[in-house]
Protein backbone atom coordinates (compact mmCIF):
# COMPACT_ATOMS: atom_id res chain seq x y z
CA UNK A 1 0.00 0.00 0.00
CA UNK A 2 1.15 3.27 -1.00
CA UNK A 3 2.66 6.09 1.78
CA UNK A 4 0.77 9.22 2.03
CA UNK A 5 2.75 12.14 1.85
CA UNK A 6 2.26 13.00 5.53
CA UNK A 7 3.27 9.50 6.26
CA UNK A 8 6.35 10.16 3.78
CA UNK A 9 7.14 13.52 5.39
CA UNK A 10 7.36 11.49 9.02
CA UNK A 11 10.17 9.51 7.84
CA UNK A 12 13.10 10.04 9.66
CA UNK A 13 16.09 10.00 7.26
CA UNK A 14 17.40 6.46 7.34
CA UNK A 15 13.94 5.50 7.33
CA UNK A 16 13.30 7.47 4.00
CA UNK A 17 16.63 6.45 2.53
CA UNK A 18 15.41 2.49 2.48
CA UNK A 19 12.16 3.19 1.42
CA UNK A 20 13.58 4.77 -1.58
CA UNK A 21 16.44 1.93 -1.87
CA UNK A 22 13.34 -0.62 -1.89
CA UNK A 23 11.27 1.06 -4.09
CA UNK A 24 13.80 2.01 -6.47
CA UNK A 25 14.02 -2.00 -6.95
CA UNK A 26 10.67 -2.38 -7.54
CA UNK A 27 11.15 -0.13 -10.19
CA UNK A 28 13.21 -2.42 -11.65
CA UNK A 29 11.48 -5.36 -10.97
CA UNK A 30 7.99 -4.07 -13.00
CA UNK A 31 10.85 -2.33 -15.80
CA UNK A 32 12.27 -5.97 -16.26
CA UNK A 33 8.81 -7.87 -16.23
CA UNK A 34 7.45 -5.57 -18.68
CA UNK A 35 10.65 -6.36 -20.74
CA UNK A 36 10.28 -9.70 -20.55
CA UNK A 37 6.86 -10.23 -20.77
CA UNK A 38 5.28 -7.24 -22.68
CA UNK A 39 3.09 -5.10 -21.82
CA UNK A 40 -0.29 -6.42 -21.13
CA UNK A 41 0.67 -9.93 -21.38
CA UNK A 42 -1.92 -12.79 -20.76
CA UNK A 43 -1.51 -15.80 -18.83
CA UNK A 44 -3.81 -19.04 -17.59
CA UNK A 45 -6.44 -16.49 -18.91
CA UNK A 46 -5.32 -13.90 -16.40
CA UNK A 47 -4.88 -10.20 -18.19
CA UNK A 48 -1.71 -8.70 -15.87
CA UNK A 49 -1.17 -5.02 -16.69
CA UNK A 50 2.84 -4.57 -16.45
CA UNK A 51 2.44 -0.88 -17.36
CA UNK A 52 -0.24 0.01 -14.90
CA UNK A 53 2.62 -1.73 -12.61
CA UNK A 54 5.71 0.35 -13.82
CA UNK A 55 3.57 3.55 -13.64
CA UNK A 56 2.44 2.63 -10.06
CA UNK A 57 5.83 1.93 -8.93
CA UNK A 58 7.21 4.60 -9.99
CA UNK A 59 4.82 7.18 -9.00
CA UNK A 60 5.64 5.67 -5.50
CA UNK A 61 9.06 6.12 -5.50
CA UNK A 62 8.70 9.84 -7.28
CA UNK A 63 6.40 10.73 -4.10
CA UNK A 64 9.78 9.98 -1.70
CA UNK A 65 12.10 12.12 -4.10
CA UNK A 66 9.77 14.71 -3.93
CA UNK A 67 10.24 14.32 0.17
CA UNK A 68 13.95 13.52 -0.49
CA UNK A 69 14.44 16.78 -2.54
CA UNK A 70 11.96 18.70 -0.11
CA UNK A 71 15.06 18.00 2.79
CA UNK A 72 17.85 18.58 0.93
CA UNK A 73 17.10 20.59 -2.08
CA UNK A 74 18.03 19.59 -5.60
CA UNK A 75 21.55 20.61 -7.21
């Protein structure tokens, strides 16, 4: 389930560093499925949605870099 960005904001900064870390790598994970897999792939007559995922994941971990950059600025 996805933070809210008060939840975000009450990180403290190790905290916010490993959520970022983890959801960096699922990131990944949903880029390399999609890759493999394509992009609304069916399987055992189950439709999965692998950019719905990638989008989802990634809005997640854009929500702590806002937090991250909200801390210590952006260079």
């Amino acid at each position: 389930m996805a933070m809210t960005q008060g939840e975000i904001a009450a990180l403290p900064v190790d905290r916010l560093l490993g959520k970022i870390a983890e959801e960096s790598g699922e990131v990944i994970q949903a880029a390399m499925k999609m890759q493999a897999h394509g992009a609304r792939p069916q399987w055992s007559g189950v439709q999965y949605d692998n950019v719905a995922d990638l989008n989802t994941e990634f809005s997640q971990l854009s929500g702590l870099m806002q937090e991250f950059r909200r801390r210590f600025g952006v260079n």
